[in-house]
C-alpha atoms as a PDB file:
ATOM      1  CA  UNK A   1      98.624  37.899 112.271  1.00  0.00           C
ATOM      2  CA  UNK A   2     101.006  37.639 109.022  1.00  0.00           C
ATOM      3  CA  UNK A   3     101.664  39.701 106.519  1.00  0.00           C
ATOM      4  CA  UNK A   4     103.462  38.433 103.362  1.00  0.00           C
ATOM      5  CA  UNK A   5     106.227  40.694 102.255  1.00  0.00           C
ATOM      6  CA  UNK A   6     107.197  38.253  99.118  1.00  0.00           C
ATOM      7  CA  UNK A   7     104.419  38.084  96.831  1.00  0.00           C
ATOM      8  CA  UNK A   8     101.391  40.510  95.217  1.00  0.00           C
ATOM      9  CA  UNK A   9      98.750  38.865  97.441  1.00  0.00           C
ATOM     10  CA  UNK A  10      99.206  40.412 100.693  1.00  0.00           C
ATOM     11  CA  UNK A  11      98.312  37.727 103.009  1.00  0.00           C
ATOM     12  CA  UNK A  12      96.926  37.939 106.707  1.00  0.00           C
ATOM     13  CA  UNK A  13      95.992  34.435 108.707  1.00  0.00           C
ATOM     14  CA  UNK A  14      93.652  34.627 111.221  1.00  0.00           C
ATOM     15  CA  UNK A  15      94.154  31.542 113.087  1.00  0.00           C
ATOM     16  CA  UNK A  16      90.727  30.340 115.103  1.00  0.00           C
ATOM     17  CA  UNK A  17      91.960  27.084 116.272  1.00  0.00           C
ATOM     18  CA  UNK A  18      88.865  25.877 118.299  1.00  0.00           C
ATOM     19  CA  UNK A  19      87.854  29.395 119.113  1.00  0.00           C
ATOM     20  CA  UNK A  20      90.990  32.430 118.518  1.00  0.00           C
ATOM     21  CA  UNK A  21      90.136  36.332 119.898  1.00  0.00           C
ATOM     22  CA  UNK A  22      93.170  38.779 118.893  1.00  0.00           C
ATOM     23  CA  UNK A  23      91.941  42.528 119.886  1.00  0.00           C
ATOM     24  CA  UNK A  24      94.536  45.107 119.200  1.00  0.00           C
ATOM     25  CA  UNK A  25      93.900  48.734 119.578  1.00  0.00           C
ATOM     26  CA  UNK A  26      95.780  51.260 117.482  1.00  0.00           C
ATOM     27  CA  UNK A  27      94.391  54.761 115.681  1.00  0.00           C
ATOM     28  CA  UNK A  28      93.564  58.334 116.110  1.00  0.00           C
ATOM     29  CA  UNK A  29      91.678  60.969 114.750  1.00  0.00           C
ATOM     30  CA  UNK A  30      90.986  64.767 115.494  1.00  0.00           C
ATOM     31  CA  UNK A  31      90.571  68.299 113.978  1.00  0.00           C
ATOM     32  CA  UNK A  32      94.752  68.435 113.644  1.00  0.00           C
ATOM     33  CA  UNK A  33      96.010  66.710 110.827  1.00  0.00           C
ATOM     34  CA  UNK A  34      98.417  63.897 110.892  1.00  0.00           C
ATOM     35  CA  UNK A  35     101.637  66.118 110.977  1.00  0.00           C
ATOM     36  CA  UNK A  36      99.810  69.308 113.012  1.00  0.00           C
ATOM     37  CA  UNK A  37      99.616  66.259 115.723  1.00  0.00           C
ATOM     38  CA  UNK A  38     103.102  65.511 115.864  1.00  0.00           C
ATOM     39  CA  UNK A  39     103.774  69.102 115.606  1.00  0.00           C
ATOM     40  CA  UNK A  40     101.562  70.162 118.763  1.00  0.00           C
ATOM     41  CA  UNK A  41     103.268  66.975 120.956  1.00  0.00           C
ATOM     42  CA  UNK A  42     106.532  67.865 119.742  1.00  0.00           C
ATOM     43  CA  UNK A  43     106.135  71.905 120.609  1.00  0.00           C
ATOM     44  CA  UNK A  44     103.164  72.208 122.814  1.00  0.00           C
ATOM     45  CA  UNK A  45     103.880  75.441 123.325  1.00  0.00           C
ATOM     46  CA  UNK A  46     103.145  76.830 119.924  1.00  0.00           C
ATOM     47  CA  UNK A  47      99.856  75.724 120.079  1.00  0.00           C
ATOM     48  CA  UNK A  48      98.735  77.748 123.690  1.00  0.00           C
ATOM     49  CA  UNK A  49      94.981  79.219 123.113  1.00  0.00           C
ATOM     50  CA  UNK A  50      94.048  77.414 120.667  1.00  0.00           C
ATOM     51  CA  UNK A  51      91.189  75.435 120.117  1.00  0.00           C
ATOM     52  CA  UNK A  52      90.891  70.838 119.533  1.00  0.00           C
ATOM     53  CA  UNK A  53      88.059  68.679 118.740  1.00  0.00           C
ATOM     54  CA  UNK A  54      87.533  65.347 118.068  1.00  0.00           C
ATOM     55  CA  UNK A  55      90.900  64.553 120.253  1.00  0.00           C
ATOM     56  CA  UNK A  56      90.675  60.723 120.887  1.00  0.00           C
ATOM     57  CA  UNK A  57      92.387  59.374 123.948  1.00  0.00           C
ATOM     58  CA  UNK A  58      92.918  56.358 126.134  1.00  0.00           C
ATOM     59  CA  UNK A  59      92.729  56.993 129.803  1.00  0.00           C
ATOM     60  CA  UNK A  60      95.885  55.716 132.264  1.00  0.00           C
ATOM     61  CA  UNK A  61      94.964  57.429 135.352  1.00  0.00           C
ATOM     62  CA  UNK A  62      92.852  59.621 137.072  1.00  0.00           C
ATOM     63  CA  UNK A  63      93.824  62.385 139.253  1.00  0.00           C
ATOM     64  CA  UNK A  64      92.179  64.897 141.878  1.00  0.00           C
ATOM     65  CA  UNK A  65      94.173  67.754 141.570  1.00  0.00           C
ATOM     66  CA  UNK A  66      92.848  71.051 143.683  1.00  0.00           C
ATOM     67  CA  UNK A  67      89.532  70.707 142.956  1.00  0.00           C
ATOM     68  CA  UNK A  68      89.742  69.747 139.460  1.00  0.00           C
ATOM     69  CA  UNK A  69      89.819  66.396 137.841  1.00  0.00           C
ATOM     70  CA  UNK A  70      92.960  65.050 135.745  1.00  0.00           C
ATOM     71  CA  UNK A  71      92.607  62.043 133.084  1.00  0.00           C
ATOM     72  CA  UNK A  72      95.788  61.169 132.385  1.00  0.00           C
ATOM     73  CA  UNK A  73      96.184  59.845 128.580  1.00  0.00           C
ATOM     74  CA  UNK A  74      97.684  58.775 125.517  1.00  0.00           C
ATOM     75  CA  UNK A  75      96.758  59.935 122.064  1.00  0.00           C
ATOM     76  CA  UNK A  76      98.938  56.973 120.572  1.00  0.00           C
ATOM     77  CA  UNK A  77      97.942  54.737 122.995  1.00  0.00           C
ATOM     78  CA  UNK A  78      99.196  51.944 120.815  1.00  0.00           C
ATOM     79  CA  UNK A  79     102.768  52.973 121.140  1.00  0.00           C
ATOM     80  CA  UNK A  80     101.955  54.750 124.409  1.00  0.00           C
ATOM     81  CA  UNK A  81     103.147  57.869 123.112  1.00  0.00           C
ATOM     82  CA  UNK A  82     101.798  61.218 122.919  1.00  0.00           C
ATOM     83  CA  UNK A  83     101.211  61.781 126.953  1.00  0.00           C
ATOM     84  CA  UNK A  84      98.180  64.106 127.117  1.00  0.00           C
ATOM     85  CA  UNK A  85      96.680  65.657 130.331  1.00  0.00           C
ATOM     86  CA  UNK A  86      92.753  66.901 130.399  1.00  0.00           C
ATOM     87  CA  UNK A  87      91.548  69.356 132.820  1.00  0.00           C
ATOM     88  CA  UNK A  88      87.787  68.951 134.033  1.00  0.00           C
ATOM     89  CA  UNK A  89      85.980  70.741 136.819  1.00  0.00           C
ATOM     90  CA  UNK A  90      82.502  68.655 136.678  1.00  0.00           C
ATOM     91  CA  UNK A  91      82.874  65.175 139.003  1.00  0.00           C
ATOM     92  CA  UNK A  92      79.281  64.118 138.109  1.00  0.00           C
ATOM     93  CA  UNK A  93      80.573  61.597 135.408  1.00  0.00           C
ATOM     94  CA  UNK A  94      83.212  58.973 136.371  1.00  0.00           C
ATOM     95  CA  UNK A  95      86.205  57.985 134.314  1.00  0.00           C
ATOM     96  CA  UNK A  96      88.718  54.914 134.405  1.00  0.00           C
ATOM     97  CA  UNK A  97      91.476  53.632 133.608  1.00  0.00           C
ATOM     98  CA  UNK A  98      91.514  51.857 130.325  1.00  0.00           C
ATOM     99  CA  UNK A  99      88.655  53.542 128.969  1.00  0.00           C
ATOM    100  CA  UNK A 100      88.358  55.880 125.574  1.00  0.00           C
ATOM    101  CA  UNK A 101      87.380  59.265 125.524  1.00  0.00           C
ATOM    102  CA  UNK A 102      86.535  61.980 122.699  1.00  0.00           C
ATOM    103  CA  UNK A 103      87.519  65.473 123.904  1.00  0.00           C
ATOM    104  CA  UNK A 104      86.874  68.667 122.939  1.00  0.00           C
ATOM    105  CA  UNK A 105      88.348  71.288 124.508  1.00  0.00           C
ATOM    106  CA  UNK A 106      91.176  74.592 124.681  1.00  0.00           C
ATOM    107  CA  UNK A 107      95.059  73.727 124.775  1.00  0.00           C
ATOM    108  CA  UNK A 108      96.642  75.582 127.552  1.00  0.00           C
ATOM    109  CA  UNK A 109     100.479  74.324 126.874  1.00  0.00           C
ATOM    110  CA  UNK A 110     102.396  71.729 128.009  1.00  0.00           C
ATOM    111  CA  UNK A 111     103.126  70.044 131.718  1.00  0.00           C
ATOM    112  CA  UNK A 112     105.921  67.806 132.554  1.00  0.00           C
ATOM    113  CA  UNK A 113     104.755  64.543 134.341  1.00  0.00           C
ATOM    114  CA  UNK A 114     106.379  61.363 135.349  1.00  0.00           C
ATOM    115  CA  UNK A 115     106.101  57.749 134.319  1.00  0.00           C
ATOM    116  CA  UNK A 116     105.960  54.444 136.229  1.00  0.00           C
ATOM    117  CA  UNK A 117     109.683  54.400 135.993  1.00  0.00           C
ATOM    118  CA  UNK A 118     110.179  57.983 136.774  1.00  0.00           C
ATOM    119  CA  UNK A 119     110.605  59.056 133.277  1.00  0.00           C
ATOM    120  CA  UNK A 120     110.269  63.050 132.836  1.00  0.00           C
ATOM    121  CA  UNK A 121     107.524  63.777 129.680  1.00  0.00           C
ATOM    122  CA  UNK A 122     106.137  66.800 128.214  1.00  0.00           C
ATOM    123  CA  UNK A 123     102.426  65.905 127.834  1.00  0.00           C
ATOM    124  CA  UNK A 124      99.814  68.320 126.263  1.00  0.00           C
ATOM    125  CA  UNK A 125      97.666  69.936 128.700  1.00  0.00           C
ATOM    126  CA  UNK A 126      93.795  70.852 127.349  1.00  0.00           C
ATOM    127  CA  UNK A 127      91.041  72.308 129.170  1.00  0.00           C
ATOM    128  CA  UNK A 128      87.857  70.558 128.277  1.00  0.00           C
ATOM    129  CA  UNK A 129      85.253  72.133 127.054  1.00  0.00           C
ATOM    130  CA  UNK A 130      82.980  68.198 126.183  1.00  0.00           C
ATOM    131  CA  UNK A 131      84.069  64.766 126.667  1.00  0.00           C
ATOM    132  CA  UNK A 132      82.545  61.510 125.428  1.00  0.00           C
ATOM    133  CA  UNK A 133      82.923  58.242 126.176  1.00  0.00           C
ATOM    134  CA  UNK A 134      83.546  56.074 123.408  1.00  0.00           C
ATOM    135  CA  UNK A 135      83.829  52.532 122.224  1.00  0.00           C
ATOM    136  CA  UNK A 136      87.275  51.469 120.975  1.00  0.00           C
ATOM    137  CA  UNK A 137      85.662  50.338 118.026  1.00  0.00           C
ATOM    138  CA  UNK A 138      84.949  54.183 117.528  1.00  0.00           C
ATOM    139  CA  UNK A 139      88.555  54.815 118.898  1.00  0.00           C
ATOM    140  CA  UNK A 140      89.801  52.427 115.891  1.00  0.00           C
ATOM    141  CA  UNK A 141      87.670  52.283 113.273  1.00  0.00           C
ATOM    142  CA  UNK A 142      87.590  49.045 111.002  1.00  0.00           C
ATOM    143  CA  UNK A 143      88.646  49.411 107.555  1.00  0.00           C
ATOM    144  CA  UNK A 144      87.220  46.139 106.340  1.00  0.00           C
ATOM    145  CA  UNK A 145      84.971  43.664 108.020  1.00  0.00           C
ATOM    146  CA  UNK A 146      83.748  40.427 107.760  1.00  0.00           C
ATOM    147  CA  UNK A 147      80.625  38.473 109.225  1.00  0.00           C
ATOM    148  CA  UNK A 148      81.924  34.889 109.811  1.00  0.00           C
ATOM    149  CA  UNK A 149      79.042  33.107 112.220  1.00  0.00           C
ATOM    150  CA  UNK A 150      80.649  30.499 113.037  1.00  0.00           C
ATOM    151  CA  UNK A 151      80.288  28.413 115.844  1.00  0.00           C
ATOM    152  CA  UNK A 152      82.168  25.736 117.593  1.00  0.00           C
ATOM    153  CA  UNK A 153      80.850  23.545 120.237  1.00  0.00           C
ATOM    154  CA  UNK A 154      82.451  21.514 122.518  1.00  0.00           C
ATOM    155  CA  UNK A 155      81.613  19.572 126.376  1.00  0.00           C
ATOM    156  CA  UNK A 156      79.019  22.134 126.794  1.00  0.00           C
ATOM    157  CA  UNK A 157      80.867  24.731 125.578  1.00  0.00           C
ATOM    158  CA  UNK A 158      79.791  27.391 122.196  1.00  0.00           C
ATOM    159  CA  UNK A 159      82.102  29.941 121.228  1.00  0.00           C
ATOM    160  CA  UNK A 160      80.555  31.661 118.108  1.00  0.00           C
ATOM    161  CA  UNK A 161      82.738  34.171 116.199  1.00  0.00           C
ATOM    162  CA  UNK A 162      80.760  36.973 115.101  1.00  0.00           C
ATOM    163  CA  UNK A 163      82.662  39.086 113.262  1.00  0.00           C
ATOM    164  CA  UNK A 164      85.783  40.182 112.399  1.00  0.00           C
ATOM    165  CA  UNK A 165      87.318  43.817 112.237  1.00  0.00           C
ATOM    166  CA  UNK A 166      90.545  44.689 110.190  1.00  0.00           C
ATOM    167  CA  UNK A 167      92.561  47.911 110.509  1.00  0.00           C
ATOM    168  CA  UNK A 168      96.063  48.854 109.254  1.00  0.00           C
ATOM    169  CA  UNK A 169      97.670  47.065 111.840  1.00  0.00           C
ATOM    170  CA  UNK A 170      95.611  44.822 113.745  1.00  0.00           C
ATOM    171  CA  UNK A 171      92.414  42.208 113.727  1.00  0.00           C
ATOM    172  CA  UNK A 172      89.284  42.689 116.288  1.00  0.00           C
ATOM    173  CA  UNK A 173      87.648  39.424 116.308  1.00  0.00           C
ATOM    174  CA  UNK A 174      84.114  39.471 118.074  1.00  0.00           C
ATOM    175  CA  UNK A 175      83.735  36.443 119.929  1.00  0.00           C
ATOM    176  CA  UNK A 176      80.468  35.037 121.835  1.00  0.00           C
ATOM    177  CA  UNK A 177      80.792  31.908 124.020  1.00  0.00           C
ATOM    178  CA  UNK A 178      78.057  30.349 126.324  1.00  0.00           C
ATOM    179  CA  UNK A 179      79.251  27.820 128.997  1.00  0.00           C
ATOM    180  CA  UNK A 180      76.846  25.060 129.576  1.00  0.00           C
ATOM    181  CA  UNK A 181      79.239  22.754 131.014  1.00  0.00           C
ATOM    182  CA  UNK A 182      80.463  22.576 134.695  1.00  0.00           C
ATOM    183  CA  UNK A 183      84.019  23.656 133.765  1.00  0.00           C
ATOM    184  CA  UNK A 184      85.980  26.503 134.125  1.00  0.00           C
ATOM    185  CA  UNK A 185      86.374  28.361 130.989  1.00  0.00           C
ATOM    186  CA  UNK A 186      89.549  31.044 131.021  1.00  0.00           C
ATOM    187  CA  UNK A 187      89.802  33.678 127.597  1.00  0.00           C
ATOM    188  CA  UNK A 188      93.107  35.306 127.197  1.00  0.00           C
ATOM    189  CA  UNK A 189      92.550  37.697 124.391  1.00  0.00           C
ATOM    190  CA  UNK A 190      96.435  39.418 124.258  1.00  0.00           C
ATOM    191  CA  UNK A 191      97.920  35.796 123.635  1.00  0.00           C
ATOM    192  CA  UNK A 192      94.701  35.113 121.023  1.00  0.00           C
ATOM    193  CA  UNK A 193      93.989  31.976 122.351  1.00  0.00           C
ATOM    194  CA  UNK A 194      91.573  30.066 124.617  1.00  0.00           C
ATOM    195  CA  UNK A 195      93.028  27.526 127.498  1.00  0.00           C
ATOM    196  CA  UNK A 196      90.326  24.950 128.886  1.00  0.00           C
ATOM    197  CA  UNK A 197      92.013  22.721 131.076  1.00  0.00           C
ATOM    198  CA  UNK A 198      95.575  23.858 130.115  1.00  0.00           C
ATOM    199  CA  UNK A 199      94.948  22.495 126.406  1.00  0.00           C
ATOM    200  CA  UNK A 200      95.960  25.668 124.160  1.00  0.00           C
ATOM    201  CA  UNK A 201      95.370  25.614 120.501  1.00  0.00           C
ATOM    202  CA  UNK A 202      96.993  27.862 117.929  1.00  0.00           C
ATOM    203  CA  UNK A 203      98.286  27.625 114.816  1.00  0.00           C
ATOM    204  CA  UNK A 204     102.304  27.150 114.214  1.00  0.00           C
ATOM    205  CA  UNK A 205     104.565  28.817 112.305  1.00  0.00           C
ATOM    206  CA  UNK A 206     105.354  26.475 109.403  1.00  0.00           C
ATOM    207  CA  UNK A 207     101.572  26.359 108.936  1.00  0.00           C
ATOM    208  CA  UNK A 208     101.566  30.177 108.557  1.00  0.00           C
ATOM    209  CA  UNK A 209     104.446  30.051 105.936  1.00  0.00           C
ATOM    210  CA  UNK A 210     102.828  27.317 103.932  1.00  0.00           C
ATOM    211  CA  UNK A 211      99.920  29.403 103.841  1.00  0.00           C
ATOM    212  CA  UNK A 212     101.625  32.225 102.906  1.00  0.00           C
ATOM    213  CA  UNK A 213     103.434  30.918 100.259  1.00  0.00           C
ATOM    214  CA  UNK A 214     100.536  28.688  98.434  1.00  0.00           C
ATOM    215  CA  UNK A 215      97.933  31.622  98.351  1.00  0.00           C
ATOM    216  CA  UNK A 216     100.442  34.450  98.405  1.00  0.00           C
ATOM    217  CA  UNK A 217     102.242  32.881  94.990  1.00  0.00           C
ATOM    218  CA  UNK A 218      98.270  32.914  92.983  1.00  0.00           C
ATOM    219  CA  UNK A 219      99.144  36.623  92.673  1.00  0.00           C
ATOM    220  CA  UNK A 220     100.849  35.789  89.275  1.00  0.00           C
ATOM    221  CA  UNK A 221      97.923  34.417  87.250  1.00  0.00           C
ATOM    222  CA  UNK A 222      96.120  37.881  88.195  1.00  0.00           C
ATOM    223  CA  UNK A 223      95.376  40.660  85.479  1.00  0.00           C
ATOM    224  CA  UNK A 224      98.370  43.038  86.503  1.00  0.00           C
ATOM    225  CA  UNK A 225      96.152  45.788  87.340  1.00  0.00           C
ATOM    226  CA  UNK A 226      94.626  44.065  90.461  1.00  0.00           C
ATOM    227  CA  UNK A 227      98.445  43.053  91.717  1.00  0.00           C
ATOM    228  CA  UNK A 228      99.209  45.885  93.537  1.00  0.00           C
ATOM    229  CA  UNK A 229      95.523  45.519  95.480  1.00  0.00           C
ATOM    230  CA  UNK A 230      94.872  42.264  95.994  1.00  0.00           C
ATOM    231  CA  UNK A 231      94.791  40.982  99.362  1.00  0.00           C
ATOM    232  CA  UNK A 232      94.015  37.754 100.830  1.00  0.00           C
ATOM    233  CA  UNK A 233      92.762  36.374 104.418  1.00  0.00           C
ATOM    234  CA  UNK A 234      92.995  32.912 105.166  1.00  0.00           C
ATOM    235  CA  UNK A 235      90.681  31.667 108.020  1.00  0.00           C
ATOM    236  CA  UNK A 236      91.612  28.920 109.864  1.00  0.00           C
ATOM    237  CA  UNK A 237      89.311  26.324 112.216  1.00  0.00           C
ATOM    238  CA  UNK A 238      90.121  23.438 114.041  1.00  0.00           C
ATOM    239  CA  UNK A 239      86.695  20.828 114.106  1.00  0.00           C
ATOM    240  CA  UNK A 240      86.981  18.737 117.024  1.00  0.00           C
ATOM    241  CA  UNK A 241      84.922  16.247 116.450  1.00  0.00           C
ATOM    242  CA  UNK A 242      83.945  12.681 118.212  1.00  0.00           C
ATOM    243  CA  UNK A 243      86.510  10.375 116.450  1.00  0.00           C
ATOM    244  CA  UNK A 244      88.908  13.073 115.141  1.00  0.00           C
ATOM    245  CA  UNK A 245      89.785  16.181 114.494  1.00  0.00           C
ATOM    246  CA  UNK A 246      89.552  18.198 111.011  1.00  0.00           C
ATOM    247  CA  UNK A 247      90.784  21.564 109.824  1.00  0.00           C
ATOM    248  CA  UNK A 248      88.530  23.982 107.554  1.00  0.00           C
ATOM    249  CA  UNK A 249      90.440  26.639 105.635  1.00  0.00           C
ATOM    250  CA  UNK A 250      88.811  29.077 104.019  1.00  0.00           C
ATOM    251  CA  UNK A 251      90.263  31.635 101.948  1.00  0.00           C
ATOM    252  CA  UNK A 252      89.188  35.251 101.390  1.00  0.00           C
ATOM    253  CA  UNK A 253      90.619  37.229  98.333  1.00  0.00           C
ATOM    254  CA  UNK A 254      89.839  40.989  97.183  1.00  0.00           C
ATOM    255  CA  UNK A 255      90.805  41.897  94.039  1.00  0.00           C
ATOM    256  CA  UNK A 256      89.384  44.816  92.354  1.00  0.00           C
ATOM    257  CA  UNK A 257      85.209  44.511  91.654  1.00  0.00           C
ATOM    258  CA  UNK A 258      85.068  41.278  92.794  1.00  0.00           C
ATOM    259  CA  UNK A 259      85.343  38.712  95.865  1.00  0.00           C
ATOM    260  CA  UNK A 260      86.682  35.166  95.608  1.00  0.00           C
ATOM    261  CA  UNK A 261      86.342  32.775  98.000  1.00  0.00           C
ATOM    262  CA  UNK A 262      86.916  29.292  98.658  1.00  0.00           C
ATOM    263  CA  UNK A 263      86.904  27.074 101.514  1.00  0.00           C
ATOM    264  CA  UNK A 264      87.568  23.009 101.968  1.00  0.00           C
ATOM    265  CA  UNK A 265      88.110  20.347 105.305  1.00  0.00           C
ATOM    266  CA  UNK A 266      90.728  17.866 105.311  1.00  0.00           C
ATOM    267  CA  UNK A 267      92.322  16.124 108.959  1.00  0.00           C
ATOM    268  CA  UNK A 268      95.692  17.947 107.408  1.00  0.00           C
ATOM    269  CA  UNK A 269      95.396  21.465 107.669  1.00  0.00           C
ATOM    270  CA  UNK A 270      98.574  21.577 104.955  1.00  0.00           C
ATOM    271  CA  UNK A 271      96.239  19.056 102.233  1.00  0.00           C
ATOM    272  CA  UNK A 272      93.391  21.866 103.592  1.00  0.00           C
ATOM    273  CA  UNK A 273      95.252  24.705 102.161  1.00  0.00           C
ATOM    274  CA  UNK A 274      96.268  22.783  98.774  1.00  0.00           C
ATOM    275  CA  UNK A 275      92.549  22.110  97.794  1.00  0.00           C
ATOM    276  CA  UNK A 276      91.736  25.604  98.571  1.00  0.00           C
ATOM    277  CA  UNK A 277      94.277  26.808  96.646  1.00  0.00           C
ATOM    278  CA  UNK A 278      93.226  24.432  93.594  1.00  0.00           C
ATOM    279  CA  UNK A 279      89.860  26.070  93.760  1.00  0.00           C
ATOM    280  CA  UNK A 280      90.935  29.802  93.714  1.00  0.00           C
ATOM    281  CA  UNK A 281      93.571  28.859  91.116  1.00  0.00           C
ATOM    282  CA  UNK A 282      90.517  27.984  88.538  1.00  0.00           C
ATOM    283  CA  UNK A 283      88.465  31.261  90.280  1.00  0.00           C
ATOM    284  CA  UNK A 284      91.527  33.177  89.665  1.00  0.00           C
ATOM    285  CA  UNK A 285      92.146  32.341  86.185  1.00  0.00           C
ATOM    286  CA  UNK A 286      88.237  32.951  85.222  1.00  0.00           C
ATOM    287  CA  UNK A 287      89.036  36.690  87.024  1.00  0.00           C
ATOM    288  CA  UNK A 288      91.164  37.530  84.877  1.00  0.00           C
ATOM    289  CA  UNK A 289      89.614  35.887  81.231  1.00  0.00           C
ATOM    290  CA  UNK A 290      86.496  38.390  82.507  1.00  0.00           C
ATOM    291  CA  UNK A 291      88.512  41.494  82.722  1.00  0.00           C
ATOM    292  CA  UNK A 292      90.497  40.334  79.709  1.00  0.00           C
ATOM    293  CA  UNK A 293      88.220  38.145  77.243  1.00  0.00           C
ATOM    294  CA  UNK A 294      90.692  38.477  74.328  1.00  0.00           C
ATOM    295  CA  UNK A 295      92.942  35.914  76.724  1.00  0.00           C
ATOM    296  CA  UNK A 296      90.168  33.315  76.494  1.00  0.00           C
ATOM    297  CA  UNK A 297      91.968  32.897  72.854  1.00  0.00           C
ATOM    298  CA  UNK A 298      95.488  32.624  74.093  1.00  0.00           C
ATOM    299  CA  UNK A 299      95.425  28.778  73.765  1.00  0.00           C
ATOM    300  CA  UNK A 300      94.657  28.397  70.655  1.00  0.00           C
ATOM    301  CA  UNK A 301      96.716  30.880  69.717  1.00  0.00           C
ATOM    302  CA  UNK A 302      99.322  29.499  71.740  1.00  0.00           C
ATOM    303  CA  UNK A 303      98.959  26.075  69.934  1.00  0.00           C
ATOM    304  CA  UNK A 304      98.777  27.536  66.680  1.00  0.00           C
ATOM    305  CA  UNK A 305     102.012  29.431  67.157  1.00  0.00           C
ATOM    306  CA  UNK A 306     103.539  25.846  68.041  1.00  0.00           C
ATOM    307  CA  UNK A 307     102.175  24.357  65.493  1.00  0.00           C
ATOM    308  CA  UNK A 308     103.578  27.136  62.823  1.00  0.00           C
ATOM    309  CA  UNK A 309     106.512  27.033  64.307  1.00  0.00           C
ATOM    310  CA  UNK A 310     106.452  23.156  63.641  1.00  0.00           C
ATOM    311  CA  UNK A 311     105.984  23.422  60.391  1.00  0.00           C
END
């Protein structure tokens, strides 16, 4: 993912070359605001007796301690910060590593544990009281999604992306693929890519930066209350087809009220992102005579302010 620092149009490229998955986890939420959180990690302590709901964690281990149950955790568990330890007494339910919980429960203080590398860490200790398994969709909620459907077929092979999920930080792609064929299919989703036969396909980085630069720079024919919000996703897809191969880009941009979208194929993925951002140029431009009608006029007052100026 990219993120344009340069222009109005924040811009984010999701890159599904063939077929892309990109699943990031980051997020939190609880009964504690943002800065009672940091507080309570910071000075457990202070916090001894009292009661936490809604608490969502990420499992790292799981301990049998005296009778009781320990799930070691994260409550940042994209920074892997925040060390957490929850006391349980029922065994009935089993819990793993990896997996996201939603505890409610009594804070008892804090516990020093140790790290992999035999790092000393004050972690939170809480007595639970209810724990739920949840989804890390849950865990991370989107903030904006999009249904994309789109499928790509190849020797035997679909991969259909479903949908994709946008947070703060991070892109959840939802990815589907049947194997029909008598390969070996292998999906790597941390390095957002798939490998069939050692070919890899993703997008490079002068492809990002001219896509960056060509939608990101539209910003300036928007109405100048939708440049601060305006944001724009540019999709991607490689079409391998039986002679050659084509690129579709498609372009997503949200600017206040409204949705524009445009999308073209071309065998250059660069001559791609020009005709796409021909089309939203004109889209663009229309935007902002709508919010604006009396610019509709500026060209013929334009003209006739040359032309008196001629005279």
């Amino acid at each position: 993912m990219s993120v344009s620092t340069r222009h109005s149009i924040k811009v984010i490229i999701i890159s599904l070359l063939t077929v892309l998955i990109g699943l990031a986890m980051v997020g939190c939420s609880s009964s504690f605001s943002e800065s009672q959180i940091n507080e309570l990690y910071a000075k457990p302590e202070d916090f001894k007796g009292k009661s936490i709901k809604n608490l969502n964690l990420q499992i790292v281990a799981v301990d049998n301690v005296k009778g009781e149950v320990h799930l070691q955790s994260f409550q940042d568990f994209r920074k892997y910060e925040h060390p957490t330890v929850v006391i349980l007494d029922k065994k009935d339910i089993s819990y793993e590593e990896g997996e996201f919980i939603k505890v409610k429960g009594k804070i008892i203080g804090g516990v020093t544990v140790v790290d992999e590398e035999g790092v000393e860490m004050t972690a939170v200790k809480i007595k639970a009281n209810k724990i739920k398994k949840i989804k890390s969709t849950e865990a991370i909620p989107a903030e904006d999604s999009i249904e994309v459907g789109y499928d790509v077929k190849e020797n035997g092979i679909t991969g259909t992306i479903e949908k994709i999920d946008f947070t703060s930080d991070d892109i959840r792609v939802y990815l589907k693929v049947k194997n029909s064929s008598n390969q070996k299919v292998e999906i790597f989703p941390e390095h957002s890519f798939v490998e069939q036969d050692g070919n890899k396909y993703e997008v490079d980085e002068n492809t990002k930066k001219y896509a960056i630069k060509h939608i990101g720079k539209l910003d300036k024919y928007l109405p100048r209350h939708a440049k601060k919000s305006a944001s724009a996703r540019v999709l991607i897809f490689q079409i391998n087809g039986a002679h050659d191969n084509k690129y579709e880009v498609e372009v997503i941009v949200d600017v206040p009220d409204k949705t524009l979208v445009a999308k073209d194929q071309s065998s250059n993925v660069l001559a791609a992102i020009d005709i796409v951002e021909a089309k939203l140029d004109g889209q663009i431009r229309r935007y902002k005579t709508e919010k604006n009608p009396r610019l509709g006029k500026s060209g013929i007052m334009a003209k006739f302010k040359r032309s008196f100026k001629r005279g």
